[in-house]
C-alpha atoms as a PDB file:
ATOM      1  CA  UNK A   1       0.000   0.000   0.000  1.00  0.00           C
ATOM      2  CA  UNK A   2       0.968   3.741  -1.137  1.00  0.00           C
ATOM      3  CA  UNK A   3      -0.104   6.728   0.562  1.00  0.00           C
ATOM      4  CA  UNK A   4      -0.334   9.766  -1.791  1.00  0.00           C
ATOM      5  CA  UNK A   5      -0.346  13.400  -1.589  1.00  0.00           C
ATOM      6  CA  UNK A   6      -2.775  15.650  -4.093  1.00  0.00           C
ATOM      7  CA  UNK A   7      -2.553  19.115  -3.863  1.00  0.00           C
ATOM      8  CA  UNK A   8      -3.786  22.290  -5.554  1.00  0.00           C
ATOM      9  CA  UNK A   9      -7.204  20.749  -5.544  1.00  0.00           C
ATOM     10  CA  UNK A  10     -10.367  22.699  -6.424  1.00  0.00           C
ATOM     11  CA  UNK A  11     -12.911  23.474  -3.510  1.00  0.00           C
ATOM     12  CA  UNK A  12     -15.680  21.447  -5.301  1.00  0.00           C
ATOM     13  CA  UNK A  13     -13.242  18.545  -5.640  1.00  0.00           C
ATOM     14  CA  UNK A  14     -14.757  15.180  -4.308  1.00  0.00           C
ATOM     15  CA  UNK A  15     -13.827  11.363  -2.986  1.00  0.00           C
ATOM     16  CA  UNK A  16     -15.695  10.605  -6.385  1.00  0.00           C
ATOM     17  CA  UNK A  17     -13.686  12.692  -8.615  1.00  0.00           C
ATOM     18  CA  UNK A  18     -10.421  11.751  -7.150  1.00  0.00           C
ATOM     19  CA  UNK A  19     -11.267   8.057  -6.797  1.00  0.00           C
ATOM     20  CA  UNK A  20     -12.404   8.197 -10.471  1.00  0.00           C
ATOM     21  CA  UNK A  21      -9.073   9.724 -11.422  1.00  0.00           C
ATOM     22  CA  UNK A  22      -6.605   7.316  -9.435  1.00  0.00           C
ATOM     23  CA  UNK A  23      -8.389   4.220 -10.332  1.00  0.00           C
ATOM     24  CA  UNK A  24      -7.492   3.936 -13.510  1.00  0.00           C
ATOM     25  CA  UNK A  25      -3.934   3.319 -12.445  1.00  0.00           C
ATOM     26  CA  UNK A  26      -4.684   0.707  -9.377  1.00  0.00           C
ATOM     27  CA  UNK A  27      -6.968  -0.208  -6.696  1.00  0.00           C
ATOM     28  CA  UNK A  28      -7.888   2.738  -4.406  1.00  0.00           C
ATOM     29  CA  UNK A  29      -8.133   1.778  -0.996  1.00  0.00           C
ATOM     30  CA  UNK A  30      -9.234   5.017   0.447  1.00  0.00           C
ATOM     31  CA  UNK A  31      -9.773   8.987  -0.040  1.00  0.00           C
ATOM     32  CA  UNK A  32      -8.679  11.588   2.428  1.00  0.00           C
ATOM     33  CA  UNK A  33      -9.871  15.248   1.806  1.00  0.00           C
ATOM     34  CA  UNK A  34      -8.311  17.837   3.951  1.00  0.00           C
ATOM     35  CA  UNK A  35     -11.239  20.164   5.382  1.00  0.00           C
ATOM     36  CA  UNK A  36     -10.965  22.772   8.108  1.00  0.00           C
ATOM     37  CA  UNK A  37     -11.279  22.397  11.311  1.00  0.00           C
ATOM     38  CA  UNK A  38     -13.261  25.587  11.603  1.00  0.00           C
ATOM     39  CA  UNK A  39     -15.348  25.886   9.290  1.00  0.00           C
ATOM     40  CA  UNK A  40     -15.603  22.110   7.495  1.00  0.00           C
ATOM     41  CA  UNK A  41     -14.429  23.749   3.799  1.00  0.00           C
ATOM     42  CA  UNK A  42     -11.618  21.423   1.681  1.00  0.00           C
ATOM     43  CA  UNK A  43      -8.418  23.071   2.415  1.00  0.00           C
ATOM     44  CA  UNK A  44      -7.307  22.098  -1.183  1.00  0.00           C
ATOM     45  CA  UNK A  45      -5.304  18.822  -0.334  1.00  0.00           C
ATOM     46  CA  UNK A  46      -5.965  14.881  -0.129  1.00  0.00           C
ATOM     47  CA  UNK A  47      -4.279  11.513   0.597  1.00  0.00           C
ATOM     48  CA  UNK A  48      -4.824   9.000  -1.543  1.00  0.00           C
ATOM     49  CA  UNK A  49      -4.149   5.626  -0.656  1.00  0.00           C
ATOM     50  CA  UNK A  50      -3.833   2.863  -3.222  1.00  0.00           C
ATOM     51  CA  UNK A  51      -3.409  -0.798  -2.863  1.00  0.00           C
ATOM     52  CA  UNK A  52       0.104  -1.399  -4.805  1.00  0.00           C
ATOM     53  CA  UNK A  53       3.456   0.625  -4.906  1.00  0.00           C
ATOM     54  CA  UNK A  54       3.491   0.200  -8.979  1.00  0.00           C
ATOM     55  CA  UNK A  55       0.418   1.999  -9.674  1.00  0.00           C
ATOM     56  CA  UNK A  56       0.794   4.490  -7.182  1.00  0.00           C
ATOM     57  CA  UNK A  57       3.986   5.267  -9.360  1.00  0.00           C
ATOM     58  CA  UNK A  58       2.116   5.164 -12.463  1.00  0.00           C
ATOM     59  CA  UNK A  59      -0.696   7.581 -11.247  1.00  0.00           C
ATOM     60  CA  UNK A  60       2.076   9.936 -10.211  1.00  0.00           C
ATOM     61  CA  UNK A  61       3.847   9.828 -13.555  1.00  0.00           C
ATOM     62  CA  UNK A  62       0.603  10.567 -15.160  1.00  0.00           C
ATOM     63  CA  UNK A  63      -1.518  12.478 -12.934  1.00  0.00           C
ATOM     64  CA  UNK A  64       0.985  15.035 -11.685  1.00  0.00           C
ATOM     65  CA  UNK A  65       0.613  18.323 -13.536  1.00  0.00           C
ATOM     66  CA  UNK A  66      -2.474  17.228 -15.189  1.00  0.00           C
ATOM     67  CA  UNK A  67      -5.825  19.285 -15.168  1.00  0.00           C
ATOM     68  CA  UNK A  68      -8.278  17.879 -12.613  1.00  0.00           C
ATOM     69  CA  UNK A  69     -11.268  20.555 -12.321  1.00  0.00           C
ATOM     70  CA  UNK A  70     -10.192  23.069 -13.699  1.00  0.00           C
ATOM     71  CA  UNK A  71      -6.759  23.236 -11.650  1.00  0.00           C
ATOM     72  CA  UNK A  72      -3.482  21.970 -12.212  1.00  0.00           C
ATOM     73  CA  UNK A  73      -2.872  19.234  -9.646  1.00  0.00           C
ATOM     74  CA  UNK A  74       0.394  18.355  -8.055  1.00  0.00           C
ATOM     75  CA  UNK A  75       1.059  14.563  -7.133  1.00  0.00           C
ATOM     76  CA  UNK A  76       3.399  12.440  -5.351  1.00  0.00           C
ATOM     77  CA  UNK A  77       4.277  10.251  -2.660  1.00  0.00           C
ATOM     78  CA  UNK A  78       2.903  11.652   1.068  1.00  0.00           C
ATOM     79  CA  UNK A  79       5.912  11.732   3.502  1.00  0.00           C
ATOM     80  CA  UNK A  80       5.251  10.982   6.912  1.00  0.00           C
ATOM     81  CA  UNK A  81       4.642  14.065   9.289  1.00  0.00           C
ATOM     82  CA  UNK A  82       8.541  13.264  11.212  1.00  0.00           C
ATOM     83  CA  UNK A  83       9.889  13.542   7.699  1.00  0.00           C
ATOM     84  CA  UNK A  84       8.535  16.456   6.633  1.00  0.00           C
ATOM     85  CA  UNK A  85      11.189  19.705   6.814  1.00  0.00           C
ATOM     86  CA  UNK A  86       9.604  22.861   8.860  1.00  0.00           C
ATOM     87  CA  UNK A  87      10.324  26.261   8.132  1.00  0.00           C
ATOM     88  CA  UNK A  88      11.872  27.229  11.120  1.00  0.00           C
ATOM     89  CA  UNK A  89      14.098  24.035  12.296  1.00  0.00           C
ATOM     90  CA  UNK A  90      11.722  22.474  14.796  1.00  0.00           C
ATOM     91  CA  UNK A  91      12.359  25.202  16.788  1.00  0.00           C
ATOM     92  CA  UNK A  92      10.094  27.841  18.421  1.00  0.00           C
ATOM     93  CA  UNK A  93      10.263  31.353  17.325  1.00  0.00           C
ATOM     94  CA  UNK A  94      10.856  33.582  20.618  1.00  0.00           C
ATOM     95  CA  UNK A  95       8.232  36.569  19.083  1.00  0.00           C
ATOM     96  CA  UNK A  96       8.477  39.547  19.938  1.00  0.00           C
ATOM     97  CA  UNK A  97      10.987  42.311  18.229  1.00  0.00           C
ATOM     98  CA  UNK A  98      13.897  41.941  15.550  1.00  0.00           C
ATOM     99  CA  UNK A  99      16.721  42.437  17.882  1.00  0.00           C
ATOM    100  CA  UNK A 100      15.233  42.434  20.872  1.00  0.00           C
ATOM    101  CA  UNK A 101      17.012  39.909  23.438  1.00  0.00           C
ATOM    102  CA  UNK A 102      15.102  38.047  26.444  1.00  0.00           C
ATOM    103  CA  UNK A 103      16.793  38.101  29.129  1.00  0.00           C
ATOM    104  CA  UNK A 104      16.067  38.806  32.766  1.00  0.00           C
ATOM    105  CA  UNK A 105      14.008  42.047  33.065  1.00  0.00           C
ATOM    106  CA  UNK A 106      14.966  44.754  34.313  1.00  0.00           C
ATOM    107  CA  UNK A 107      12.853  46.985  37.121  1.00  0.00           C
ATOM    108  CA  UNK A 108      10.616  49.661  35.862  1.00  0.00           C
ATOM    109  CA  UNK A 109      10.910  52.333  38.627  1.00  0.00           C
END
């Protein structure tokens, strides 16, 4: 089994569409659309998962940069969230001003 990544997906994309798409290259064995938390809208992304590595790589060949509603639709394999690089390092930004050190305050008297 292949987990995929689809992005640049139109708002009015659904499991239909994108299980009517992938199939043609392999078994689908389930369809993940991103939504908001907030307010339940597609947030423009989905997982795909499909049953064999060799037509997940044939789906990606073909369906990546392809037209799917109206939008150009990127494809390939998902990473795992661990693997995935963040902006920042991992690391926390400390907020506040450009050039502005923390350290111990000083008294305001």
């Amino acid at each position: 089994m292949k987990n995929l990544y689809v992005g640049n997906l139109d708002d009015s994309a659904t499991e239909a569409d994108l299980r009517k798409a992938f199939a043609v290259y392999g078994e689908v064995e389930a369809v993940n659309i991103i939504t908001d938390r907030d307010t339940g809208r597609a947030r423009g992304f989905a997982f795909i998962e499909m049953a064999d590595a060799g037509g997940a790589e044939k789906a990606i060949a073909a369906l990546n940069g392809s037209d799917l509603g109206g939008r150009t639709i990127q494809v390939n394999e998902a990473r795992p969230k661990a693997d995935r690089a963040r902006g920042n390092g991992g690391q926390r930004s400390g907020g506040g001003r450009p050039g502005q050190h923390r350290g111990p305050r000083q008294p305001r008297w």
